[in-house]
N, C-alpha and C. Protein backbone atom coordinates (compact mmCIF):
# COMPACT_ATOMS: atom_id res chain seq x y z
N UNK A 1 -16.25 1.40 -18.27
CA UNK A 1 -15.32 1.72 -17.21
C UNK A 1 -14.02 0.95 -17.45
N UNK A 2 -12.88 1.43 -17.44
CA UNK A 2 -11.38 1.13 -17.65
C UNK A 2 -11.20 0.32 -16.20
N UNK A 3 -10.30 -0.74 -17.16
CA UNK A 3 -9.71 -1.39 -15.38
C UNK A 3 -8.80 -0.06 -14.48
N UNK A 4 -8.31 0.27 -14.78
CA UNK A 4 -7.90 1.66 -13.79
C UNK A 4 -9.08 2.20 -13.16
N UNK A 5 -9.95 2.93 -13.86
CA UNK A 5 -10.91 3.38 -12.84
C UNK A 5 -11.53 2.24 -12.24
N UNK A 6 -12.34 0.79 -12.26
CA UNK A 6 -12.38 0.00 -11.41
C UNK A 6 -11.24 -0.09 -10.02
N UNK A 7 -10.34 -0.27 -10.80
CA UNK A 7 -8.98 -0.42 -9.35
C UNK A 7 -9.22 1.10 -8.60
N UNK A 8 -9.34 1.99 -9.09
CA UNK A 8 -9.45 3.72 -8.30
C UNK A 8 -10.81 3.50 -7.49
N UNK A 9 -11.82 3.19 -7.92
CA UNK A 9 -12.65 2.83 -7.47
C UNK A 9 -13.25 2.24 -6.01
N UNK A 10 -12.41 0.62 -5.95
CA UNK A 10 -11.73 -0.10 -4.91
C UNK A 10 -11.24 0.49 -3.88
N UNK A 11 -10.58 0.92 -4.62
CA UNK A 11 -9.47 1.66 -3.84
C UNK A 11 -10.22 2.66 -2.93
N UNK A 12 -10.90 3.72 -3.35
CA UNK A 12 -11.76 4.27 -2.69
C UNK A 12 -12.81 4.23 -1.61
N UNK A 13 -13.31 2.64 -2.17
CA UNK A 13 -14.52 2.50 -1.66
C UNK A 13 -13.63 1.67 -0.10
N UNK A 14 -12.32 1.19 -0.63
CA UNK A 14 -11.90 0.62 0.73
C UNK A 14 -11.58 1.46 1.62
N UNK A 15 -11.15 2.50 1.28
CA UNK A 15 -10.52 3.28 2.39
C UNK A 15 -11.51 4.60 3.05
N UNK A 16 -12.72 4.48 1.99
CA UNK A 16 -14.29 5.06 3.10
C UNK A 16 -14.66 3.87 4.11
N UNK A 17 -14.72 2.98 3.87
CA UNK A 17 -15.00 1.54 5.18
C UNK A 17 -13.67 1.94 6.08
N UNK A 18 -12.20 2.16 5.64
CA UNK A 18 -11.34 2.31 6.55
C UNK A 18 -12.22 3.57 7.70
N UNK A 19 -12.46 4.60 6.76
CA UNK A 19 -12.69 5.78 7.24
C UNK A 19 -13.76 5.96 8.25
N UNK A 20 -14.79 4.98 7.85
CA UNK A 20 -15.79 4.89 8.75
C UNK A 20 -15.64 3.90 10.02
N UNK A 21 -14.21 3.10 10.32
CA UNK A 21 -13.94 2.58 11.44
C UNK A 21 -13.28 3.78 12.17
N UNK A 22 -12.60 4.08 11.59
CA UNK A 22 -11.65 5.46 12.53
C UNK A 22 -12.96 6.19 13.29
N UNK A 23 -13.71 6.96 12.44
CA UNK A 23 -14.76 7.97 13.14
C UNK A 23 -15.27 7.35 13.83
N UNK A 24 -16.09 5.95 13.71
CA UNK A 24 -16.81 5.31 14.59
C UNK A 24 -16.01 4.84 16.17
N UNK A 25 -14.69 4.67 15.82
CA UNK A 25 -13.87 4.11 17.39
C UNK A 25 -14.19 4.90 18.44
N UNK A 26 -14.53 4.47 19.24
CA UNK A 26 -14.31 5.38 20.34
C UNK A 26 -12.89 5.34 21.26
N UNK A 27 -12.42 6.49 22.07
CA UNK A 27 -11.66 6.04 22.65
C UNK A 27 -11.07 5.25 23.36
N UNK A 28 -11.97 4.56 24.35
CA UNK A 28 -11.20 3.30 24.83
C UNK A 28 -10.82 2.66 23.99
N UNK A 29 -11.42 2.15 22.66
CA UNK A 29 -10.75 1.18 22.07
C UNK A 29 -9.57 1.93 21.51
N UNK A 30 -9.68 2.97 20.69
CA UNK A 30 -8.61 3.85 19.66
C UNK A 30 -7.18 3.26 20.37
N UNK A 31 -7.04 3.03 22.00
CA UNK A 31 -5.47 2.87 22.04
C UNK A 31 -5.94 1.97 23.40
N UNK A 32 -6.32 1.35 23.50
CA UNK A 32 -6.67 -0.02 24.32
C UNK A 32 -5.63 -0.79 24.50
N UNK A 33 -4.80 -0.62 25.61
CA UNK A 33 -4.02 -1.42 26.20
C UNK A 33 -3.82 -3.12 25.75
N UNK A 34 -5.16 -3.44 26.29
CA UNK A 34 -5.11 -4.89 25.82
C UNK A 34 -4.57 -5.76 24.48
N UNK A 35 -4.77 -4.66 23.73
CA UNK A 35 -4.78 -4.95 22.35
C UNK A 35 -3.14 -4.96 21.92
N UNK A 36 -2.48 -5.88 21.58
CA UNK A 36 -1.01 -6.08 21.25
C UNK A 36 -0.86 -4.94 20.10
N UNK A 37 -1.93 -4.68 19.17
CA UNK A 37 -1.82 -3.47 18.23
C UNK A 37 -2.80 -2.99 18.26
N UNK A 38 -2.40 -1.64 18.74
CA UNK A 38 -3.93 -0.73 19.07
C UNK A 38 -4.56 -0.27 17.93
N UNK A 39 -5.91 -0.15 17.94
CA UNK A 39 -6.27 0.51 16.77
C UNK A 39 -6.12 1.52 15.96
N UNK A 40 -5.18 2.47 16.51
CA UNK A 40 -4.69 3.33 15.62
C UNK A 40 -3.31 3.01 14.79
N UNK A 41 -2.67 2.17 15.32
CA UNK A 41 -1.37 1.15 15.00
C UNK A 41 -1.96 0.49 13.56
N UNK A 42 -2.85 -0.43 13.57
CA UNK A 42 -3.48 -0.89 12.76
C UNK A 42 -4.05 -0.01 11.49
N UNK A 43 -4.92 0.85 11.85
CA UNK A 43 -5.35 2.12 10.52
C UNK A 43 -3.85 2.80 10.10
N UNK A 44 -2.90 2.72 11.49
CA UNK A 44 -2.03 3.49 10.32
C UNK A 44 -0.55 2.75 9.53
N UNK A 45 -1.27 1.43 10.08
CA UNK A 45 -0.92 0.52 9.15
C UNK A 45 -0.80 -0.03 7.88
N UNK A 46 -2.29 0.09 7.96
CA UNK A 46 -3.11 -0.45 6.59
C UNK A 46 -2.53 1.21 5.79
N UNK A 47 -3.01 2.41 5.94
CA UNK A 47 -2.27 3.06 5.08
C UNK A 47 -1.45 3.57 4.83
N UNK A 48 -0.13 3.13 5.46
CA UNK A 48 1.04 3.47 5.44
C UNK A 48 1.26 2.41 3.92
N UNK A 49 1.41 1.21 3.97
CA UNK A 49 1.39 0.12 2.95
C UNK A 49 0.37 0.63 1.39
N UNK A 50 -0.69 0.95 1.54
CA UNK A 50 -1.85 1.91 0.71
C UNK A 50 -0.59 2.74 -0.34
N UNK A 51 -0.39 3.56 0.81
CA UNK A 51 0.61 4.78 0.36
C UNK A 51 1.73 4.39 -0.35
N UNK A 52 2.23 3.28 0.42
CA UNK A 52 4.27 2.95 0.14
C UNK A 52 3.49 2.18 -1.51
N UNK A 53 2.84 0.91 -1.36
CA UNK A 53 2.87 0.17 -2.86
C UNK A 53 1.80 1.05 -4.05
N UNK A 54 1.24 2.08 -3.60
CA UNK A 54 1.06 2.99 -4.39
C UNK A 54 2.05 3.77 -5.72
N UNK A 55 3.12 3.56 -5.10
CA UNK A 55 4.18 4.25 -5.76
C UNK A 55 4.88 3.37 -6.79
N UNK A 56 5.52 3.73 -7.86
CA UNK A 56 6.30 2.81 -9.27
C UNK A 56 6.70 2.14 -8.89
N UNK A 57 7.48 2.35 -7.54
CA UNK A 57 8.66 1.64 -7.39
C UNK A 57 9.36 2.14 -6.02
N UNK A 58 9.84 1.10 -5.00
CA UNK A 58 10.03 1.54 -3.63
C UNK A 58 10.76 2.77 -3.43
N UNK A 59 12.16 3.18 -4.39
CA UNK A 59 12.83 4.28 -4.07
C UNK A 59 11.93 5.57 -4.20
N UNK A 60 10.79 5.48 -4.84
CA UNK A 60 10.29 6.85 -5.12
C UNK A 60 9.32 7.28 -3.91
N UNK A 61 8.96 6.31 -2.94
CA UNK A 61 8.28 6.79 -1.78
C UNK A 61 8.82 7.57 -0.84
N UNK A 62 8.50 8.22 -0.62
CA UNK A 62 8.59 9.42 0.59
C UNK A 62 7.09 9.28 1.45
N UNK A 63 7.90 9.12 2.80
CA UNK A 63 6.85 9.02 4.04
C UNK A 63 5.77 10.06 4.35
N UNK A 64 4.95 10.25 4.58
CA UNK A 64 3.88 11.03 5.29
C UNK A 64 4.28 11.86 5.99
N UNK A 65 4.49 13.35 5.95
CA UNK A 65 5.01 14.16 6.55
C UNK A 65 4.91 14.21 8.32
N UNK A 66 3.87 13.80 8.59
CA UNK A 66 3.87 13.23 10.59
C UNK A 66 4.45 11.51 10.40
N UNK A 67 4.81 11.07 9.34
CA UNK A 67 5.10 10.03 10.03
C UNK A 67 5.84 9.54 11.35
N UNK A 68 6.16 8.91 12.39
CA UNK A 68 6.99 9.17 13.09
C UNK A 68 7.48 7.55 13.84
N UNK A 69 8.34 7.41 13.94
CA UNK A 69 8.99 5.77 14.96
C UNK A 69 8.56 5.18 13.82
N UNK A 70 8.11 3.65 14.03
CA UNK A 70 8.22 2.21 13.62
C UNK A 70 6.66 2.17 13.43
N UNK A 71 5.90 2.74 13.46
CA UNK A 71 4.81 1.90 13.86
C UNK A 71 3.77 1.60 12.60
N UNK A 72 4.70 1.92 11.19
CA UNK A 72 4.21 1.00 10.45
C UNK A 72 4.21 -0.68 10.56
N UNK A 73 5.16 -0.76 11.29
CA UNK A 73 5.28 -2.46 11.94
C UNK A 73 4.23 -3.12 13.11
N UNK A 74 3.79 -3.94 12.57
CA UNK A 74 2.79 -4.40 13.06
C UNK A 74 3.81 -5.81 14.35
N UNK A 75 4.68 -6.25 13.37
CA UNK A 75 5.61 -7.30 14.75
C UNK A 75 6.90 -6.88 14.61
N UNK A 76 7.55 -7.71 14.64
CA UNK A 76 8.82 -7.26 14.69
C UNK A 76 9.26 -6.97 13.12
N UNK A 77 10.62 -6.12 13.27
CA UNK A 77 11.39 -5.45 12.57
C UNK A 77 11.25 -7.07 11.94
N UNK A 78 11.29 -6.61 10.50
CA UNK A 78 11.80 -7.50 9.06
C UNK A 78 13.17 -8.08 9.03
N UNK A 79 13.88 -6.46 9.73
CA UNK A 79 15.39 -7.22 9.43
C UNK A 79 16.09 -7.76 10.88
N UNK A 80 16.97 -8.50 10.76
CA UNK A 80 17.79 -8.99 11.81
C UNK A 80 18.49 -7.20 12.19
N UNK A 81 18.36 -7.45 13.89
CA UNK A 81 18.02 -8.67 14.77
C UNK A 81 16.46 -8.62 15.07
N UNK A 82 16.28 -7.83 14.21
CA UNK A 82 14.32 -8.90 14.58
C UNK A 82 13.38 -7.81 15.74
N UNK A 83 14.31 -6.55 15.95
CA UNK A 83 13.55 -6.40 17.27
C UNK A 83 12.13 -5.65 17.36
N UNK A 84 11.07 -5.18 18.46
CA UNK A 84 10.15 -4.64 18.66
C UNK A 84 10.75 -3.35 18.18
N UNK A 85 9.69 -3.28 16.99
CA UNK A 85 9.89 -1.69 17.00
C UNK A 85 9.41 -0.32 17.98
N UNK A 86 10.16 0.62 17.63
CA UNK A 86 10.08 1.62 18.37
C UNK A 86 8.37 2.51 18.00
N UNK A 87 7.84 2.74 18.85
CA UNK A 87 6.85 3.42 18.88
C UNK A 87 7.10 4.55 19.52
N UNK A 88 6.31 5.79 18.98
CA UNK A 88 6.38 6.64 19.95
C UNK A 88 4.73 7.12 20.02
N UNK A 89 4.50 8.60 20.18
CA UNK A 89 2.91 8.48 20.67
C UNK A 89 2.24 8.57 20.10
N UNK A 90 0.74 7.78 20.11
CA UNK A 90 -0.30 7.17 19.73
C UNK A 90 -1.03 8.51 18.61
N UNK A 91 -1.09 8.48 17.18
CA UNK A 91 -1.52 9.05 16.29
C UNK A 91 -3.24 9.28 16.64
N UNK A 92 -3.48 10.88 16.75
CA UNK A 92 -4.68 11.12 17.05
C UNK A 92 -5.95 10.53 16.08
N UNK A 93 -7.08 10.23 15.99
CA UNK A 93 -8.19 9.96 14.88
C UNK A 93 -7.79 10.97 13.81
N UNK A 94 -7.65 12.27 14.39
CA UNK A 94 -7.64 13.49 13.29
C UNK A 94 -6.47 13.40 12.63
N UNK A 95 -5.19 12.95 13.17
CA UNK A 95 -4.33 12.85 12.24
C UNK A 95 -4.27 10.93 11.51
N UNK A 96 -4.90 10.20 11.95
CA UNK A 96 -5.05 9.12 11.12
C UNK A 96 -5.81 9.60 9.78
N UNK A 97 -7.04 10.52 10.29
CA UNK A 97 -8.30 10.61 9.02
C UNK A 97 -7.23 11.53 8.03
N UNK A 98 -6.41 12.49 8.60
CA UNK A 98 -5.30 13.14 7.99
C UNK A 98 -4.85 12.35 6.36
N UNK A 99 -4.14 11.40 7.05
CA UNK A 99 -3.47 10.30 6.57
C UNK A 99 -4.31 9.56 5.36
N UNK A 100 -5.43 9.51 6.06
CA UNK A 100 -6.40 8.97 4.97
C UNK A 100 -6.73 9.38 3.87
N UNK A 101 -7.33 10.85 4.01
CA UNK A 101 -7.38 11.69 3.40
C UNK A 101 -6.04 12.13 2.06
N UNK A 102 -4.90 12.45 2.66
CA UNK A 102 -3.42 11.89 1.87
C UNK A 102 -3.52 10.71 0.80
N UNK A 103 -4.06 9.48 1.26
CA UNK A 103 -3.87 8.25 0.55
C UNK A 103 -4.80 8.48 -0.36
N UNK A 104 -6.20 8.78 0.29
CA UNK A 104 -7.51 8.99 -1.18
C UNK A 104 -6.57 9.84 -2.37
N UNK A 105 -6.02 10.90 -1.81
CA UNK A 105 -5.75 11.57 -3.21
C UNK A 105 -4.28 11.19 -3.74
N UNK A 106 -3.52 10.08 -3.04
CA UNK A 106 -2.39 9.34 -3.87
C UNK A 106 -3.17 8.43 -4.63
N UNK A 107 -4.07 8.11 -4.26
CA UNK A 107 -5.05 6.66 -5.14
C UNK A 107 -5.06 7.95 -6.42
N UNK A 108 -5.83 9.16 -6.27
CA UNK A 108 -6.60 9.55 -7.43
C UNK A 108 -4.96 10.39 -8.45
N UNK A 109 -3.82 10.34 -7.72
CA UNK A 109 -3.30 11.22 -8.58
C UNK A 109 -2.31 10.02 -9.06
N UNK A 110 -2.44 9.00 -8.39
CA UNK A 110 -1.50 7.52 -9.14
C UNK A 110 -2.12 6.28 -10.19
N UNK A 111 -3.15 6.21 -9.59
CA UNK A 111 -4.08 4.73 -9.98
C UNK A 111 -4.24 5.11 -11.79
N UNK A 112 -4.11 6.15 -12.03
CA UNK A 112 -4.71 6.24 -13.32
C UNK A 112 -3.15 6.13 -14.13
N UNK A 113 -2.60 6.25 -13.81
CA UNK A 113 -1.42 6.39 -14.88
C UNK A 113 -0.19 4.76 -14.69
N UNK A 114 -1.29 3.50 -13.89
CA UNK A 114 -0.27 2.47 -13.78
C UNK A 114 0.22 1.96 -15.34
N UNK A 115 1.24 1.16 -15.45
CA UNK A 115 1.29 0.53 -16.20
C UNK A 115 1.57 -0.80 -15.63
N UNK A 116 -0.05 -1.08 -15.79
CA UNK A 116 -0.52 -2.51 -15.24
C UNK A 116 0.11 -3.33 -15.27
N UNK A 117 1.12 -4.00 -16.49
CA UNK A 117 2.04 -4.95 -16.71
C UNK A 117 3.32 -4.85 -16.20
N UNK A 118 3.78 -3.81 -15.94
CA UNK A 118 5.19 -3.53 -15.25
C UNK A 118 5.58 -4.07 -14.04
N UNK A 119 6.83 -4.75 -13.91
CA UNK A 119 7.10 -5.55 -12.54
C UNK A 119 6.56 -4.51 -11.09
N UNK A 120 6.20 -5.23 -9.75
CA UNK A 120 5.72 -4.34 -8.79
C UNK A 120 6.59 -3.63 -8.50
N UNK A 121 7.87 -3.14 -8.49
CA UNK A 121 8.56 -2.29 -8.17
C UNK A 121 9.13 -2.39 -6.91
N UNK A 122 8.97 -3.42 -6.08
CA UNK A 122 9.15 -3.94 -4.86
C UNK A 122 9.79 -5.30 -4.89
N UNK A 123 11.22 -5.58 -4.67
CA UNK A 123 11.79 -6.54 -4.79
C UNK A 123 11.08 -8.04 -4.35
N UNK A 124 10.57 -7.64 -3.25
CA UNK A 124 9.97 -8.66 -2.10
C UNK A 124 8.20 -9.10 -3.09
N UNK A 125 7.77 -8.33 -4.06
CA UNK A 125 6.65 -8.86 -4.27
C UNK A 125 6.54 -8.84 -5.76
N UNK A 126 7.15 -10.38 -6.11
CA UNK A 126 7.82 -10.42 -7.89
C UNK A 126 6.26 -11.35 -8.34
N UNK A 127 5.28 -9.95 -8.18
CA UNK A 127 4.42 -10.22 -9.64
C UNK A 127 4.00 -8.68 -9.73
N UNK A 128 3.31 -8.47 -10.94
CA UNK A 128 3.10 -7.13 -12.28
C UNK A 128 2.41 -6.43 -11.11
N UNK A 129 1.94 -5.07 -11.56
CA UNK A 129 1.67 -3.71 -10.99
C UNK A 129 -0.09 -4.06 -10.91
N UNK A 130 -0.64 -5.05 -12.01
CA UNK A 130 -2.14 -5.22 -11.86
C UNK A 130 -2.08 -6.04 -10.48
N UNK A 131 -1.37 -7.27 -10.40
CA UNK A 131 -1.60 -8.05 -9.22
C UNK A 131 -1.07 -7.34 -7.86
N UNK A 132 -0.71 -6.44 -8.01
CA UNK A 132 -0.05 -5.68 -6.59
C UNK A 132 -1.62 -4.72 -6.39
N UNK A 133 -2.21 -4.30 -7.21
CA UNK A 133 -3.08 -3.69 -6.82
C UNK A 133 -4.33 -4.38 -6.50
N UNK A 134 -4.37 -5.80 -6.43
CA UNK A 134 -5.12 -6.43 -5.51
C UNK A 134 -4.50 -6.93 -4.30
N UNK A 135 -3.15 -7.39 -4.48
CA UNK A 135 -2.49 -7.03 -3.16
C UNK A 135 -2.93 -6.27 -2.00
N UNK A 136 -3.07 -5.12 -2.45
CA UNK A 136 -2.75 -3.65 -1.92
C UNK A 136 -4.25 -3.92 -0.97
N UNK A 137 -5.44 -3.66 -1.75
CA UNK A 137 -6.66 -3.24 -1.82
C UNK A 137 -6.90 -4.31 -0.34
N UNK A 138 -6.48 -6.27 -0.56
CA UNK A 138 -7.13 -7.20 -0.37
C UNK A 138 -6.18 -7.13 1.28
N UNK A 139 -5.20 -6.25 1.56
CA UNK A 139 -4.65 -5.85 2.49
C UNK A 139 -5.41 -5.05 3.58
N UNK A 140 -5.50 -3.68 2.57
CA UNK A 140 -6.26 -2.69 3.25
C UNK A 140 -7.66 -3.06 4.23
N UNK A 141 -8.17 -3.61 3.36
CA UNK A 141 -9.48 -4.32 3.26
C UNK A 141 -8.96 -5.60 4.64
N UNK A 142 -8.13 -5.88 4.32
CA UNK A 142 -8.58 -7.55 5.73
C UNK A 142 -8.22 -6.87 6.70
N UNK A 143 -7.61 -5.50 7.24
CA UNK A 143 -7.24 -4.93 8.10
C UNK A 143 -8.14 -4.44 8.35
N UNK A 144 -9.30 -3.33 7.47
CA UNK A 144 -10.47 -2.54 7.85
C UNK A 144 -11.09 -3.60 8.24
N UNK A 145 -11.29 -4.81 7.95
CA UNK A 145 -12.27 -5.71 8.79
C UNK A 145 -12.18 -6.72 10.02
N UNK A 146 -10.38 -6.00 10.21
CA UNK A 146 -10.22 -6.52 11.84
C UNK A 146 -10.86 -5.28 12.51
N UNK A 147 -10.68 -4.34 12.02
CA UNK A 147 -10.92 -3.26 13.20
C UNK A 147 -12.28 -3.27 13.24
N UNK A 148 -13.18 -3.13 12.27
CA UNK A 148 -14.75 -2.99 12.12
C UNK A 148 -14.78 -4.14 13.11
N UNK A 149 -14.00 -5.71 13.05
CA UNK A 149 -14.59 -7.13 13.98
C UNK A 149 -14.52 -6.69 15.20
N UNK A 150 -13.73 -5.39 15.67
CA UNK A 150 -12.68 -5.02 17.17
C UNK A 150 -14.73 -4.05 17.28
N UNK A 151 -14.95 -3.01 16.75
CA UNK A 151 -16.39 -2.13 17.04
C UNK A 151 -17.42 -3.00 17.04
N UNK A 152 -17.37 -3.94 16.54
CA UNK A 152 -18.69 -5.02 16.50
C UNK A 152 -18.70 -5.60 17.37
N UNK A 153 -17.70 -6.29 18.05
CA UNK A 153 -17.53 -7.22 19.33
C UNK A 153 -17.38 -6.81 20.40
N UNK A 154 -16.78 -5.56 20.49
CA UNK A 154 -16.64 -4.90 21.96
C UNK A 154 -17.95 -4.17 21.84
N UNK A 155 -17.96 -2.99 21.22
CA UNK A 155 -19.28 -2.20 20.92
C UNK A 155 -20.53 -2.24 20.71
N UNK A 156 -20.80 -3.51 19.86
CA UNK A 156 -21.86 -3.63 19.23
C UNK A 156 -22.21 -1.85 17.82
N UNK A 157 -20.87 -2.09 17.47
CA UNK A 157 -20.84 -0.89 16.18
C UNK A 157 -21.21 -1.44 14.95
N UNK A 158 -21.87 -1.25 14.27
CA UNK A 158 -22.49 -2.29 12.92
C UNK A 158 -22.06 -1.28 12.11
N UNK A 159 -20.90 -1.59 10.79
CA UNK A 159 -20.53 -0.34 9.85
C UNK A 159 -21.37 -0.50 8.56
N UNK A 160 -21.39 -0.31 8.08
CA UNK A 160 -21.95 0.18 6.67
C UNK A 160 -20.71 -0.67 5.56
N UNK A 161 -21.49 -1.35 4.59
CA UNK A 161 -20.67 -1.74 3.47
C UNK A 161 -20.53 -0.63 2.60
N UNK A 162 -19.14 -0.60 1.81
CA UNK A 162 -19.17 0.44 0.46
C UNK A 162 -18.62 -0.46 -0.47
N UNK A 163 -20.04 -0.30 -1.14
CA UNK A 163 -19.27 -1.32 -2.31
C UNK A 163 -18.53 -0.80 -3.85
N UNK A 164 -18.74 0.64 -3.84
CA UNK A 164 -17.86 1.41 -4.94
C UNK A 164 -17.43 2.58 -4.42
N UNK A 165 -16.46 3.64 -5.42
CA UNK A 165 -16.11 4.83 -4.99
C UNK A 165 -17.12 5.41 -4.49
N UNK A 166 -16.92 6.00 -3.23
CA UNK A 166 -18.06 7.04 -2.87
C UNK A 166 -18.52 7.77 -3.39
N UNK A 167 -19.65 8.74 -3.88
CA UNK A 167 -19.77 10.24 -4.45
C UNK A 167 -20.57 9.60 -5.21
């Protein structure tokens, strides 16, 4: 097995654990008030980022055709003046799994053709295209396991580990 297909792999197997928090949420939690970032904020978090450092290099990304407002931002805006971003309304499960679905097949139509050694393509994250793709993964991944901690603790939802590409 090629380090590419390992990294495709990962990649996969993280975003079926993503996949299996989305289906499992139920609604109260999916957009739970309490929660400073609701759980759909969060999933479409984690693959909005999936998607964007997927790509050579930042100019070549193009957004998710529903993308919509800020709410890839988890706090405030990056740039001055700093503010709460704009949200608008709460992304259904079906169009998160949407989304998901999108990213599985940017993993399968990108991951294979990196050139692992090449700077990340992202000003803000100055190491090679191999270390961005643990970046990426070790992202996705600490996010799928806030939300799985959010079904376990409120719910009592116990998810399933995936420890390789599915199939």
């Amino acid at each position: 097995m090629s380090v590419h297909d390992v990294i495709k792999s990962q990649y996969l197997a993280a975003l079926e654990m993503l996949k299996l928090t989305i289906v499992e949420c139920p609604p109260a939690v999916w957009d739970d008030p309490v929660d400073r970032n609701r759980f759909w904020r969060v999933a479409f978090h984690a693959l909005f980022y999936t998607h964007l450092y997927l790509q050579d290099v930042e100019q070549d990304f193009t957004r998710w055709e529903k993308h919509r407002g800020q709410a890839e931002f988890l706090g405030k805006l990056p740039w001055p003046p700093h503010d709460e971003p704009k949200i608008e309304e709460p992304y259904s499960k079906e169009e998160i799994l949407e989304y998901l679905a999108f990213c599985q097949k940017v993993v399968d139509s990108k991951v294979t053709a990196l050139k692992l050694e090449a700077p990340s393509g992202f000003y803000w994250l100055p190491f090679d295209k191999l270390e961005l793709q643990f970046y990426n993964i070790r992202h996705l991944q600490q996010h799928t396991g806030e939300l799985s901690e959010r079904l376990g603790s409120r719910m009592g939802i116990d998810l399933a580990w995936v420890g390789a590409q599915p199939g």
